[in-house]
Protein backbone atom coordinates (compact mmCIF):
# COMPACT_ATOMS: atom_id res chain seq x y z
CA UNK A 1 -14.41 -2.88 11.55
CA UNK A 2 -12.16 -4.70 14.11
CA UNK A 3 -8.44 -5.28 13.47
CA UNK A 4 -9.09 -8.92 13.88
CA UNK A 5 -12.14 -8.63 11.23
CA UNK A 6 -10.06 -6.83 8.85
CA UNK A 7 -7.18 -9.29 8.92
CA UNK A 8 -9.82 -12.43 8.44
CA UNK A 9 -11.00 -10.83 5.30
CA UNK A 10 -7.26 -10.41 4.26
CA UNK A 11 -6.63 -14.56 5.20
CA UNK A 12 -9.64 -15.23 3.27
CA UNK A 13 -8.39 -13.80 0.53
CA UNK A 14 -5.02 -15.57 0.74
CA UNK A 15 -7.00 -18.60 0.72
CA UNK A 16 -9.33 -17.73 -2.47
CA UNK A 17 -5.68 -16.94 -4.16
CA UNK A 18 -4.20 -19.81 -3.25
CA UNK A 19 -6.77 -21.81 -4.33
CA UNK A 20 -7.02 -20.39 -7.63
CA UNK A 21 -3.25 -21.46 -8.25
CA UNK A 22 -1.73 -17.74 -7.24
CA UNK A 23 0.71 -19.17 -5.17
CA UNK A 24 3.85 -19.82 -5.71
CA UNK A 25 4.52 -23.56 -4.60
CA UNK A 26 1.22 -24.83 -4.84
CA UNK A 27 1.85 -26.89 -8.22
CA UNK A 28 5.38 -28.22 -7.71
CA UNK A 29 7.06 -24.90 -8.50
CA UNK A 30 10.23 -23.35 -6.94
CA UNK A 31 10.21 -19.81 -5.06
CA UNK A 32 12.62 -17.46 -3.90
CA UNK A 33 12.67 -15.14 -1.40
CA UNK A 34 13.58 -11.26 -1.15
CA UNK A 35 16.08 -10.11 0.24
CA UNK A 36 17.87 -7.14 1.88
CA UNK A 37 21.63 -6.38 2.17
CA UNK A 38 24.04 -3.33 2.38
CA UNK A 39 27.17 -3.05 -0.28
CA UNK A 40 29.88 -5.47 1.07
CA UNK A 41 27.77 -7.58 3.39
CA UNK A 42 27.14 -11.36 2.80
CA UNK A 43 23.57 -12.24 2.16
CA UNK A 44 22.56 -15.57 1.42
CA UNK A 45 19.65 -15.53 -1.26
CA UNK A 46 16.81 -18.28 -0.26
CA UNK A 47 14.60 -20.74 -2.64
CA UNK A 48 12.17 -23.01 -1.54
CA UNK A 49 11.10 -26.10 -3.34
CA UNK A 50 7.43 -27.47 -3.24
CA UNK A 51 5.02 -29.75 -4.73
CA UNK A 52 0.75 -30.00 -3.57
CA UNK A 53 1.60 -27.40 -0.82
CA UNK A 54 4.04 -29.36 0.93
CA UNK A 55 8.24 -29.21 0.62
CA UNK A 56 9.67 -31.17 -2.42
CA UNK A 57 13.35 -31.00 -1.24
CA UNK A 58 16.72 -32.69 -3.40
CA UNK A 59 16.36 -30.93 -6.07
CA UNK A 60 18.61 -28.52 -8.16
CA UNK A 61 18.17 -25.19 -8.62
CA UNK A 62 19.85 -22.54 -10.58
CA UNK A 63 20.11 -19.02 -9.26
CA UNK A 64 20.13 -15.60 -11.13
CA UNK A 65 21.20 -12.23 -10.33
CA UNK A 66 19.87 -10.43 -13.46
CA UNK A 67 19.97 -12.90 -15.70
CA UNK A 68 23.60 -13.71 -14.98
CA UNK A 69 23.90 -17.25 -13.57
CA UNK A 70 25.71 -17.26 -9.34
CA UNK A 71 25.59 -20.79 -9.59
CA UNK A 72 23.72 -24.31 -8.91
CA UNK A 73 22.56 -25.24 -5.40
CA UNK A 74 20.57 -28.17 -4.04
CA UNK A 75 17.49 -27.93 -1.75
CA UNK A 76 17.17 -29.89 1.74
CA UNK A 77 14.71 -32.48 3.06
CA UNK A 78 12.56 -29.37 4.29
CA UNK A 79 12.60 -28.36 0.78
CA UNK A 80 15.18 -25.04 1.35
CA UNK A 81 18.67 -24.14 0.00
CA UNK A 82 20.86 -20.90 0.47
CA UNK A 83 23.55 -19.55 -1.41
CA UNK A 84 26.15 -16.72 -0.13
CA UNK A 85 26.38 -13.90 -2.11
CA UNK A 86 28.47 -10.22 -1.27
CA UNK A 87 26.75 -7.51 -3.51
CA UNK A 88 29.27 -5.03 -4.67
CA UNK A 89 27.07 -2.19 -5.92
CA UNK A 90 23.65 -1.00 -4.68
CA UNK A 91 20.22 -1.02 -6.02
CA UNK A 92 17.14 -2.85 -6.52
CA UNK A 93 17.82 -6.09 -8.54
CA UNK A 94 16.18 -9.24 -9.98
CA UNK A 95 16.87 -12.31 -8.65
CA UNK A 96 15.41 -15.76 -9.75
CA UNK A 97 15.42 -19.49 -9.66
CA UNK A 98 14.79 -22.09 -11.90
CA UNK A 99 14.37 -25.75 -11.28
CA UNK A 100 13.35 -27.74 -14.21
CA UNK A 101 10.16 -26.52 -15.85
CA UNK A 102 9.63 -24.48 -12.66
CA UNK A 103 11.21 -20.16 -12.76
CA UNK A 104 10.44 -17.69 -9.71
CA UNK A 105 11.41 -13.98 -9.25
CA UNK A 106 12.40 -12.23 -6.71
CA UNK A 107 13.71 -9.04 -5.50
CA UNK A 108 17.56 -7.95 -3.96
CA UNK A 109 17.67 -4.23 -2.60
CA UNK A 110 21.36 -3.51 -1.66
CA UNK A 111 21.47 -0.36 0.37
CA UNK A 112 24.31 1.82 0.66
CA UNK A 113 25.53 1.69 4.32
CA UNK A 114 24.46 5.19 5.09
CA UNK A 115 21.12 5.11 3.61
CA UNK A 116 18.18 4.60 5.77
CA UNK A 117 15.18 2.51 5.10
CA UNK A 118 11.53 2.46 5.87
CA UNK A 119 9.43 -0.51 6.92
CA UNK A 120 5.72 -0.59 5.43
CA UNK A 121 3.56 -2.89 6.84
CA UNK A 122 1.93 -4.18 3.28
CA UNK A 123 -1.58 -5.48 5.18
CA UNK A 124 -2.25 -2.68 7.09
CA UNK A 125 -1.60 -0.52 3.70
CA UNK A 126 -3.83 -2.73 1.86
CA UNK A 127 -6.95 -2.35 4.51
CA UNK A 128 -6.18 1.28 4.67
CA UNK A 129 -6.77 1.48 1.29
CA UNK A 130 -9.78 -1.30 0.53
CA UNK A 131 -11.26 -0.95 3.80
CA UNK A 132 -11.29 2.58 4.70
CA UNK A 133 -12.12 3.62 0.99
CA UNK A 134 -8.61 5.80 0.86
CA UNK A 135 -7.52 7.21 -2.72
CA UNK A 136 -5.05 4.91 -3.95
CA UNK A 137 -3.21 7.58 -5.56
CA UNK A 138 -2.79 9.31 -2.61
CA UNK A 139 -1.41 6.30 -1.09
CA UNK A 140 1.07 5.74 -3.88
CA UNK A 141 1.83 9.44 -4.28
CA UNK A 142 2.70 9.26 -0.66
CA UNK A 143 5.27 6.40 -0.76
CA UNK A 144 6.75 8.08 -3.87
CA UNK A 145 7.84 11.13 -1.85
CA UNK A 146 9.30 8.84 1.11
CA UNK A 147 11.17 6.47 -1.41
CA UNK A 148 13.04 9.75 -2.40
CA UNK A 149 14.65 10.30 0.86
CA UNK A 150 14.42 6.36 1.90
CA UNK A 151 14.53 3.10 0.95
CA UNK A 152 11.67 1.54 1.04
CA UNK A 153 11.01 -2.34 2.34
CA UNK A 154 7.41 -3.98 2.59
CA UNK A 155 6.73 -6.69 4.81
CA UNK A 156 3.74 -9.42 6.25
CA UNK A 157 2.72 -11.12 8.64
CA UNK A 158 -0.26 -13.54 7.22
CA UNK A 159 -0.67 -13.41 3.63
CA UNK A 160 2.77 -14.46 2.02
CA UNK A 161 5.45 -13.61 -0.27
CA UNK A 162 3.58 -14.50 -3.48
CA UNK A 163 0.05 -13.03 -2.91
CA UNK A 164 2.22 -9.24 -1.58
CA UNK A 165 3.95 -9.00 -4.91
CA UNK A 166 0.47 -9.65 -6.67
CA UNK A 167 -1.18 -7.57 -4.72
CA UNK A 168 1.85 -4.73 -4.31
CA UNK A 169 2.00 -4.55 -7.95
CA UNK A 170 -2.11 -4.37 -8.57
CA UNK A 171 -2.16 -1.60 -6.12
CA UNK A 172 0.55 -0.02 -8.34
CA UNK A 173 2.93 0.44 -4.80
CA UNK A 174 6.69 1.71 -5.40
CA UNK A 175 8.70 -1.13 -6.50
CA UNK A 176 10.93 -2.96 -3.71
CA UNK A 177 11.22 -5.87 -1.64
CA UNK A 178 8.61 -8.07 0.70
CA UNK A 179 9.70 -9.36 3.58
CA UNK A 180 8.40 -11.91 5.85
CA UNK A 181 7.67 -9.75 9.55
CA UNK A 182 8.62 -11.32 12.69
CA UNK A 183 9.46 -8.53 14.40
CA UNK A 184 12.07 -7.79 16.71
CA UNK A 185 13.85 -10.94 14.97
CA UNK A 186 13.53 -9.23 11.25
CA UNK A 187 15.00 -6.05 12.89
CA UNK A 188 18.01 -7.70 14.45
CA UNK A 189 18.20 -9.89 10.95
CA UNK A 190 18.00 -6.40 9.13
CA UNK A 191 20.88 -4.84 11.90
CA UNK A 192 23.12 -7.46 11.38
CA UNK A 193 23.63 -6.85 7.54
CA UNK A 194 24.47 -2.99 8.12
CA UNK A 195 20.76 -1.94 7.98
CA UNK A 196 19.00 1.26 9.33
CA UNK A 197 15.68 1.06 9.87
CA UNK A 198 14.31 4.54 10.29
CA UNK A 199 10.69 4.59 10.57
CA UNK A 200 7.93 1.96 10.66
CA UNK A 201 4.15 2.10 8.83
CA UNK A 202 1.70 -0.12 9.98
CA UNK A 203 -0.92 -1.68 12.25
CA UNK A 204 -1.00 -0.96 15.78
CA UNK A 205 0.81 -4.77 16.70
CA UNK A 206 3.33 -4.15 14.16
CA UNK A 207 4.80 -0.62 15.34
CA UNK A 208 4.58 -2.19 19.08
CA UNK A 209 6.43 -5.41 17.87
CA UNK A 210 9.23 -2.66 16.52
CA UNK A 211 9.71 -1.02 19.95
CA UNK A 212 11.75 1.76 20.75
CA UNK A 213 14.84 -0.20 18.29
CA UNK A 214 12.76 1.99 15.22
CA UNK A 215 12.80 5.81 15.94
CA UNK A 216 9.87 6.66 13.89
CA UNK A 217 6.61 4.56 14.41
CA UNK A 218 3.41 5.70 11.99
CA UNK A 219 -0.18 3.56 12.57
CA UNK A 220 -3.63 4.33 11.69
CA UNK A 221 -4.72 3.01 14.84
CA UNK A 222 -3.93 4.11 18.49
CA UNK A 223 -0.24 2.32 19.59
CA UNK A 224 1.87 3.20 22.14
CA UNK A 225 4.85 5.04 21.40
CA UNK A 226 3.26 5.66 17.68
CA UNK A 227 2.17 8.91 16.35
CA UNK A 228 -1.33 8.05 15.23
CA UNK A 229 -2.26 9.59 11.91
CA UNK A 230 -4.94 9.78 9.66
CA UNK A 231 -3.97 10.21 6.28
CA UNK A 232 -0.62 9.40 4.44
CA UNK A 233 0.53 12.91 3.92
CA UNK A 234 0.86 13.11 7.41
CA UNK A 235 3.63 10.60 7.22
CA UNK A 236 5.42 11.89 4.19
CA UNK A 237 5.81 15.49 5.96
CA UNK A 238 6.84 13.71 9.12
CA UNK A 239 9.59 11.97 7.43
CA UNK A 240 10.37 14.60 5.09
């Protein structure tokens, strides 16, 4: 199956989900956004208002860092609002938002400034493991061992913040953040708050989007400047 087949079938999924009310913002609810910081640098934590799938903005939303309120903040005409926060201690934390009726969680991983992370493309996982029949405990076994020596960061490209969390925490994935990937853009936005990105997993468009800026590049299919591999263990003793 083609790389473009495989991410239709992931899209029409989306779609199903969506459709069957699994995503955030598609009945006048409020989302937030991970999020990835070091200890000491400013991060501003991101909800999004909606209502029928398109942005609700000017409304009030209250913002939680586990369970303890940082404050009240209003969302724009595109339906967005931002609010500053330093993290003083490091971990991986609960945030939410809650705008009248509507509550979203989220996730805030605050690295330590020398530890490094790894980036996991979250699609390509998911068709390595539907579509190629792999053994999801091998999978998850896998990502255990690298989460002990890294921190670990999911991102996407196509099927959104909502339907990854579903589908990271069906698959029964290491807990951590999901990020939204755009690249060379989500590196720099990554670099700028203090943090290393050590290796990338993924497709064969996402480890050549990370360029030579991510020592380490992983991909079940042929990339250039990737070491192409065919099971996860491989990766695990690589980055061991």
């Amino acid at each position: 199956m083609t790389p473009c087949r495989q991410r239709s079938i992931l899209i029409l999924a989306v779609l199903a989900g969506i459709l069957a009310g699994g995503e955030p913002g598609a009945q006048g609810d409020v989302t937030i956004l991970d999020r990835v910081s070091t200890v000491g640098s400013a991060v501003s934590l991101v909800v999004q208002t909606s209502k029928l799938f398109m942005a609700d903005g000017g409304r009030l939303v209250d913002v939680f860092l586990e369970q303890e309120s940082l404050g009240r903040i209003m969302t724009g005409g595109d339906g967005y609002g931002y609010l500053r926060l330093v993290p003083q201690c490091a971990g991986l934390m609960k945030i939410s938002a809650r705008s009248g009726d509507s509550e979203a969680e989220g996730r805030l991983l605050v690295m330590e400034k020398h530890e490094r992370a790894v980036l996991i493309d979250l699609e390509s996982a998911l068709m390595d493991l539907h579509l190629r029949g792999r053994d999801r405990e091998t999978c998850r076994s896998a990502l255990e061992t690298i989460g002990r020596r890294y921190r670990l960061i999911y991102v996407y490209r196509f099927i959104g913040s909502g339907f990854s969390r579903a589908r990271l925490e069906e698959v029964g994935f290491p807990p951590s953040v999901v990020l939204s990937w755009k690249g060379r853009a989500t590196l720099e936005s990554l670099r700028e708050r203090e943090v290393q990105v050590h290796a990338v997993i993924g497709s064969a468009q996402t480890v050549t989007d990370a360029g030579s800026q991510v020592p380490q590049r992983f991909s079940f299919e042929k990339a250039k400047g990737a070491q192409t591999v065919s099971e996860w263990e491989e990766i695990a003793k690589a980055l061991d």
